[in-house]
Protein backbone atom coordinates (compact mmCIF):
# COMPACT_ATOMS: atom_id res chain seq x y z
CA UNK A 1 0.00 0.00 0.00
CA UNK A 2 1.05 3.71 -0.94
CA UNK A 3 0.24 5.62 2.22
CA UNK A 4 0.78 9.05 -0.13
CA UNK A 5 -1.76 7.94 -2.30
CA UNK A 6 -4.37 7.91 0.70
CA UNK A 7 -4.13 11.98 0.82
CA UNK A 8 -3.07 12.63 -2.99
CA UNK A 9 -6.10 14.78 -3.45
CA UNK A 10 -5.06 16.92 -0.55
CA UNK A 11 -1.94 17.90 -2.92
CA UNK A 12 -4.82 19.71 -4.82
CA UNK A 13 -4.33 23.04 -2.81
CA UNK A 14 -0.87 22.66 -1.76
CA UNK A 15 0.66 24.95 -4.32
CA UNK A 16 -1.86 27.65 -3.54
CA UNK A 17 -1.49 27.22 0.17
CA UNK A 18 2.31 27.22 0.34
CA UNK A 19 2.36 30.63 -1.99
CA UNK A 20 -1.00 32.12 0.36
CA UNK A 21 1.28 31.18 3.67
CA UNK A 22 4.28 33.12 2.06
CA UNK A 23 2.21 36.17 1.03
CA UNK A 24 0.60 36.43 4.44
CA UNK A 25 3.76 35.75 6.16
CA UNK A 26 5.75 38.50 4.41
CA UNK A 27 2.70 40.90 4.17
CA UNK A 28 1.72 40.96 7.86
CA UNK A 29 5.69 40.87 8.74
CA UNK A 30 5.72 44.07 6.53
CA UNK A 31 2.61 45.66 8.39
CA UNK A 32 4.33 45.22 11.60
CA UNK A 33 7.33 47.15 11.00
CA UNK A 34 5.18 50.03 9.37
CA UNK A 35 2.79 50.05 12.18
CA UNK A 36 5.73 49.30 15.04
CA UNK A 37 7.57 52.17 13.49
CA UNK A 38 4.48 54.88 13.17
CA UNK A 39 4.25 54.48 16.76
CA UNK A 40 7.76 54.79 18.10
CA UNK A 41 8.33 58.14 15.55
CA UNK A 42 4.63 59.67 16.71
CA UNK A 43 5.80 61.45 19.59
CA UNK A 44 3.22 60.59 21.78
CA UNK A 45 4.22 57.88 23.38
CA UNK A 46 7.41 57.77 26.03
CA UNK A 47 10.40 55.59 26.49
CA UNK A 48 8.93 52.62 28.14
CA UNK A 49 5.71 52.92 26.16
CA UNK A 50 8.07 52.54 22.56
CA UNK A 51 10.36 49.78 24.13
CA UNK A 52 6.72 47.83 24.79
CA UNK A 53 6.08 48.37 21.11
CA UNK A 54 9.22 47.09 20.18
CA UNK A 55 9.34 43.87 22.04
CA UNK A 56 5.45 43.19 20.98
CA UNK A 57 6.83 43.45 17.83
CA UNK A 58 9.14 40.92 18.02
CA UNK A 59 6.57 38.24 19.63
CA UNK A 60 4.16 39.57 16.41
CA UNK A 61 6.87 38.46 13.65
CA UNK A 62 8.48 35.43 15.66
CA UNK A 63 5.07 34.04 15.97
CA UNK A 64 4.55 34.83 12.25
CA UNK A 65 7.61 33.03 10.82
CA UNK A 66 6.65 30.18 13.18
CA UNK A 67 2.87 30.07 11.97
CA UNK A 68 4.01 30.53 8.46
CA UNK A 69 6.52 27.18 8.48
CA UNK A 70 4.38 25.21 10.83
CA UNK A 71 1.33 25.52 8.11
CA UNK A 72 3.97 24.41 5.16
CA UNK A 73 5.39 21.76 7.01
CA UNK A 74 1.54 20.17 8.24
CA UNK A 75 0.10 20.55 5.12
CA UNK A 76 3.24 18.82 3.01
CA UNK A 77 3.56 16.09 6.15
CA UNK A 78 -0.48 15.08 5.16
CA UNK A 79 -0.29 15.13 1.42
CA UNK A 80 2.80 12.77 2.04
CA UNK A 81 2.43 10.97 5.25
CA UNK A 82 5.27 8.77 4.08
CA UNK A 83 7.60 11.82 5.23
CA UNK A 84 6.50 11.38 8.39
CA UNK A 85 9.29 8.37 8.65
CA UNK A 86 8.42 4.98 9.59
CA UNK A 87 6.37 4.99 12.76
CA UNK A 88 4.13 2.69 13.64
CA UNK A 89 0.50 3.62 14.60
CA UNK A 90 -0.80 2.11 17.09
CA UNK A 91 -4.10 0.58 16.95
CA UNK A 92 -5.93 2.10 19.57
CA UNK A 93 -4.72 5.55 17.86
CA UNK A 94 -6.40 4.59 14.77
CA UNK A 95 -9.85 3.78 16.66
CA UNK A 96 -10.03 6.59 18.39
CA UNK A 97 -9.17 8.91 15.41
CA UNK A 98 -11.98 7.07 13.06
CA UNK A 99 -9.67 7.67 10.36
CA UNK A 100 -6.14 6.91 8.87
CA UNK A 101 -6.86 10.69 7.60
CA UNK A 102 -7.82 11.74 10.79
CA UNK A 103 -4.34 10.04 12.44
CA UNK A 104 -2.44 11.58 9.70
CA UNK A 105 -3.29 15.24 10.48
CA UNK A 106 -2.83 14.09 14.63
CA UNK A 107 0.67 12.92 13.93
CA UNK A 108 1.83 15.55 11.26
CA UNK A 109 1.11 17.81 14.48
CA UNK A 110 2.48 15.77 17.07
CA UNK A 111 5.65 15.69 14.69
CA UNK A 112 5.51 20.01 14.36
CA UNK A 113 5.16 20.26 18.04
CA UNK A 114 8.05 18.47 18.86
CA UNK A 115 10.46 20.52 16.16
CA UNK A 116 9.18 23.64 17.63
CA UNK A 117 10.21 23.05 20.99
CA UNK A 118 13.66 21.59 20.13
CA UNK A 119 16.14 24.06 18.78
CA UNK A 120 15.60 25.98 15.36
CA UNK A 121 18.32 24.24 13.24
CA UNK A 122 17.10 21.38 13.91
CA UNK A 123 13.37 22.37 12.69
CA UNK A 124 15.04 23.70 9.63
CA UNK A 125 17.08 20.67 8.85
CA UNK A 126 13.43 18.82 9.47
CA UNK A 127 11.82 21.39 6.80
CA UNK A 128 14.58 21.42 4.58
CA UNK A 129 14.46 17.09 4.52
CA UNK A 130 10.74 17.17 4.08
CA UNK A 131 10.73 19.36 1.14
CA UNK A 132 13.61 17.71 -0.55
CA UNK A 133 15.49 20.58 -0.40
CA UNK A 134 19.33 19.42 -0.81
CA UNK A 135 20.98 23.33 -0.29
CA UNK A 136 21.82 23.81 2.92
CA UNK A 137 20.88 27.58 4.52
CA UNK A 138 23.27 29.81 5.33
CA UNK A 139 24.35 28.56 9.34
CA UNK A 140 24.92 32.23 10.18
CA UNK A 141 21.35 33.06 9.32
CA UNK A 142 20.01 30.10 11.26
CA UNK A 143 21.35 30.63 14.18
CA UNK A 144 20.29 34.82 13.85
CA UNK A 145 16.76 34.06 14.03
CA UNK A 146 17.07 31.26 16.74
CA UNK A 147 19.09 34.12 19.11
CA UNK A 148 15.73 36.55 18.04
CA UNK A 149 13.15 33.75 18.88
CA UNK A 150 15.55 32.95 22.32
CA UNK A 151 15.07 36.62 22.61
CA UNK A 152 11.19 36.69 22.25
CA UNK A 153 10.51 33.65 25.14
CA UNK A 154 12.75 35.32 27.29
CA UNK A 155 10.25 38.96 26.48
CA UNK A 156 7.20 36.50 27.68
CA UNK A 157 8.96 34.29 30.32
CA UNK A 158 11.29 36.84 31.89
CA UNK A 159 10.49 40.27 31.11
CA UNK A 160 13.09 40.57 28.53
CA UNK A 161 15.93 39.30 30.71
CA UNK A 162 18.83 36.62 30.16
CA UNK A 163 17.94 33.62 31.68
CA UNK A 164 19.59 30.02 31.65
CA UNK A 165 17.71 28.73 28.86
CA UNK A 166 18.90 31.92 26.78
CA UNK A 167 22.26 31.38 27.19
CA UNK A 168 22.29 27.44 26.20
CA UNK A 169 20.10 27.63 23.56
CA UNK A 170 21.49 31.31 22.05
CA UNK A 171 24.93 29.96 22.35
CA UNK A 172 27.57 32.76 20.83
CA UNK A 173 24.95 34.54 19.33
CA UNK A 174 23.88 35.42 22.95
CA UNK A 175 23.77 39.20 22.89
CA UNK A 176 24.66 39.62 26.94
CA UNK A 177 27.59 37.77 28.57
CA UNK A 178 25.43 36.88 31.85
CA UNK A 179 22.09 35.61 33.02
CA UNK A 180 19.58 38.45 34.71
CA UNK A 181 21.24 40.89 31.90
CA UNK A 182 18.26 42.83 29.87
CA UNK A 183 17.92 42.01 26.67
CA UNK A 184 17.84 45.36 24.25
CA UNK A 185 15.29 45.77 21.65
CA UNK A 186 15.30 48.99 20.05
CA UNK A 187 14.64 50.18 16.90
CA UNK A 188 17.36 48.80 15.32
CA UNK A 189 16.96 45.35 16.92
CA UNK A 190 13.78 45.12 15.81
CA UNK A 191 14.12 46.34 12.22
CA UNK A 192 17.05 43.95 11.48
CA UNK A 193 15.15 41.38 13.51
CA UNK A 194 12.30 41.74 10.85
CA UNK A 195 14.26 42.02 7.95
CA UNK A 196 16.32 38.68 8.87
CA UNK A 197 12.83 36.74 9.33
CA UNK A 198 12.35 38.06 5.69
CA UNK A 199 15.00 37.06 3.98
CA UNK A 200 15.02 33.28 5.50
CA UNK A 201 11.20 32.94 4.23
CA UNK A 202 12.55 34.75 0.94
CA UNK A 203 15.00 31.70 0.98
CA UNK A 204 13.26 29.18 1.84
CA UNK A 205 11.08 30.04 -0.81
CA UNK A 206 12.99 30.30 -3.61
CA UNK A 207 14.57 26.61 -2.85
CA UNK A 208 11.07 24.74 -2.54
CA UNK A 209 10.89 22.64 -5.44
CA UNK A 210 8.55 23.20 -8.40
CA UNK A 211 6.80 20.39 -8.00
CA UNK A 212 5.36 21.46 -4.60
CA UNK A 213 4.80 24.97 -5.35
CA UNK A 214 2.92 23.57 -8.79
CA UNK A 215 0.96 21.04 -7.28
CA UNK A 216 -2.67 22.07 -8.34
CA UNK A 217 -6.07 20.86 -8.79
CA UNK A 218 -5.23 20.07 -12.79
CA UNK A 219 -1.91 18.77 -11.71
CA UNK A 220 -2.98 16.57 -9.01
CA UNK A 221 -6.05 15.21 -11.00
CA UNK A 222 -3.23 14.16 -13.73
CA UNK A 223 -1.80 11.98 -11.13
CA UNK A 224 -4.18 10.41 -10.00
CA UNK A 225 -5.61 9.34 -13.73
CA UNK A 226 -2.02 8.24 -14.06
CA UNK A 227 -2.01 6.22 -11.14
CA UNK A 228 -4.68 4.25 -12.03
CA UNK A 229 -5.78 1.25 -14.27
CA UNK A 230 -7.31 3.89 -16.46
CA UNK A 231 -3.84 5.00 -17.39
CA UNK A 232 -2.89 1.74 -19.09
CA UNK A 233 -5.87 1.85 -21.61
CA UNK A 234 -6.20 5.65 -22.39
CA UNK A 235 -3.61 7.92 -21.28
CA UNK A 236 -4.30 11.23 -19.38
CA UNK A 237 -3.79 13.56 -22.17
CA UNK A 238 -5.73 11.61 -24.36
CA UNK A 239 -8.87 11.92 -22.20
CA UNK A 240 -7.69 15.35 -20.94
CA UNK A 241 -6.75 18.31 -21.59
CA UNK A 242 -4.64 20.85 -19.14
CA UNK A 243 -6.42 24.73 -19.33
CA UNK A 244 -4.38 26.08 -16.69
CA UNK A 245 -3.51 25.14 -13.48
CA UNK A 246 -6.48 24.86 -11.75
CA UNK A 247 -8.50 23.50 -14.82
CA UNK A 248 -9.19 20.61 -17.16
CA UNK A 249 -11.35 19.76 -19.85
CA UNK A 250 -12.20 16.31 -21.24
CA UNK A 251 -11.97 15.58 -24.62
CA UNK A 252 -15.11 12.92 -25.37
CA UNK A 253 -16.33 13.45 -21.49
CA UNK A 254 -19.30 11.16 -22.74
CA UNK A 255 -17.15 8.52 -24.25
CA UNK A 256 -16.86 4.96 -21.94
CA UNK A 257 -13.59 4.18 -24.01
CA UNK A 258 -14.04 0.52 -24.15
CA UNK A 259 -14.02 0.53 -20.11
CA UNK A 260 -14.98 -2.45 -18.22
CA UNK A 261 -17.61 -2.60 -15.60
CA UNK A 262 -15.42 -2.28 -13.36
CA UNK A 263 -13.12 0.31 -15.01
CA UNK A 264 -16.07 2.81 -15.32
CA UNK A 265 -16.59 3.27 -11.28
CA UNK A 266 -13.25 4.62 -11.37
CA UNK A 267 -13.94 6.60 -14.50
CA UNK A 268 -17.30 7.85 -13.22
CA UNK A 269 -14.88 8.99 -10.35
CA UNK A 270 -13.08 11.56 -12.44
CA UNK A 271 -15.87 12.54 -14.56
CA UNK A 272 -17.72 13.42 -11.57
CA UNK A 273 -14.71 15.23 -9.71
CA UNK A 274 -14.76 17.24 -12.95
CA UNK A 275 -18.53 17.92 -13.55
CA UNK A 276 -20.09 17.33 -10.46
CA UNK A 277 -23.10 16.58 -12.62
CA UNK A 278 -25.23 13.70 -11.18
CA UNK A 279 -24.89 12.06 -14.41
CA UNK A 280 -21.67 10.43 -13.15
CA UNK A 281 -22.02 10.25 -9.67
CA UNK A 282 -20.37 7.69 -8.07
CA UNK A 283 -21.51 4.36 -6.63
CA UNK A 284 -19.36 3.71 -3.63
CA UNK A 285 -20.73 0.72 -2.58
CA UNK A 286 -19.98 -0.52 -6.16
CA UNK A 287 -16.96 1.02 -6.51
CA UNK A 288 -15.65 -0.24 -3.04
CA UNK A 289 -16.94 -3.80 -3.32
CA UNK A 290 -15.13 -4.06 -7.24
CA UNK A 291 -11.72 -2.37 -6.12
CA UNK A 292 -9.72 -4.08 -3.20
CA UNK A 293 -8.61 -1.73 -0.16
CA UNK A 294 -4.82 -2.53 -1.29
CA UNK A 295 -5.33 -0.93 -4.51
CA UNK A 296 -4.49 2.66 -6.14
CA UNK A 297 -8.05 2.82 -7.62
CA UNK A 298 -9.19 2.72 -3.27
CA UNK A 299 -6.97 4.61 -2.08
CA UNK A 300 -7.43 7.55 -4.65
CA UNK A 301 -10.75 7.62 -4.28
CA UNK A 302 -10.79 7.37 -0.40
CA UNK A 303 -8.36 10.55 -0.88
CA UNK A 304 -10.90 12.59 -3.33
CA UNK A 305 -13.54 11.74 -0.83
CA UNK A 306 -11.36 13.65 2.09
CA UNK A 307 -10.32 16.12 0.08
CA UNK A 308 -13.53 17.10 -2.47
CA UNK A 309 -12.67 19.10 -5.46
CA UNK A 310 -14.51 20.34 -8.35
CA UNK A 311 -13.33 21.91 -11.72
């Protein structure tokens, strides 16, 4: 069994979301240094009123980056649970999730929650791995943002002073030399602060293979024709044709193409995921009683039933 082809339609969206996550990321990241700055430059507010502003806004765009990577990461770990390395579920897990679905998007967190709280090169060696991305980042820029997140817990935990768990995890980036020692953030802190969170989501960006960021609802649906007995009689681009990313159009929609019984069920699959016309709706009960849980023809449609999409 191909555990990735239990949640190949979720792939559908992935393109779209990783692009929406980097536009939010780098739009509200950009917000927060024109808003922190309007109100340290106003000249109404005083000293300790600015250096509030300033550390707020480094909890804003720490939490940002982290929200930004964290949706990436969970939504590539379900459309390829196989990343998630070989685990085993445990039974009981399974039951009480109702779902293999359902246990994928439990663990995929599980799996996040544990990077975040170990230290940040790690999580990007676990990001970088998961999205096949061979290039290694820039160390010195790793270990920059890790000393600015260190930075931010010790703003909530400590009000914004060195404490132990600073100085192990900020190592010689550690900006004071002993524990109790305030932490400055100033203007300066914070603006570099912001523009180093941009440039590692610029970077990460531009290494992300094509074939994540171009994983669409056309491309997707090409895949999954291909990965099914379908394939071998008529190929995809001989039943379909691309539009654009997001769209497809059959070529004889009506034609059965010499299918077998139970050949159509599967073809009344993608006809329907295309039309959505009751014409071709699917019988499941066929379907699943003609196609054995083992096989691609399943599994795919057990994915397009989790993840619905139309053209």
């Amino acid at each position: 069994m191909d555990l990735d082809l239990l949640t190949i339609a979720n792939r559908a969206t992935l393109g779209s979301d990783i692009q929406s996550s980097i536009d939010n990321a780098n739009n509200r990241i950009a917000n927060t240094k024109t808003f922190v700055n309007k109100v340290a430059t106003c000249g109404v507010f005083n000293q300790d009123e600015i250096k509030q502003e300033y550390e707020s806004g480094i909890i804003t765009i720490v939490s940002l980056l982290e929200h930004h990577l964290n949706v990436m990461l969970h939504h590539l770990y379900v459309s390829f649970p196989s990343k998630l390395g070989g685990k085993h579920f445990d039974i009981l897990e399974l039951s009480e999730k109702g779902s293999l679905l359902e246990l994928f998007y439990d663990k995929a967190s599980q799996r996040i929650l544990e990077l975040a709280y170990g230290k940040f090169d790690k999580f990007i060696k676990a990001f970088l791995c998961a999205f096949d991305i061979e290039k290694q980042i820039n160390q010195d820029m790793i270990d920059d943002i890790n000393e600015i997140k260190c930075t931010r817990d010790c703003i909530i935990h400590s009000n914004g002073k060195a404490n132990a768990l600073y100085m192990s995890k900020a190592g010689a980036k550690a900006r004071v030399y002993k524990v109790g020692n305030v932490l400055k953030v100033d203007s300066k802190y914070f603006m570099d602060s912001a523009d180093k969170i941009l440039s590692l989501i610029a970077v990460l960006e531009n290494q992300i293979p094509q074939k994540y960021k171009k994983s669409t609802m056309a491309f997707v649906f090409k895949q999954m024709w291909e990965a099914t007995c379908l394939n071998k009689r008529i190929s995809f681009d001989t039943a379909w044709e691309i539009v654009d990313p997001n769209r497809v159009c059959p070529k004889k929609l009506e034609d059965g193409f010499g299918f077998s019984s139970s050949e159509m069920v599967v073809y009344n699959l993608f006809r329907y995921a295309y039309s959505g016309s009751s014409e071709y709706a699917v019988d499941f009960a066929l379907y699943f009683e003609r196609w054995d849980s083992h096989s691609n023809e399943y599994q795919i449609a057990v994915s397009w039933l989790n993840n619905q999409f139309y053209f």
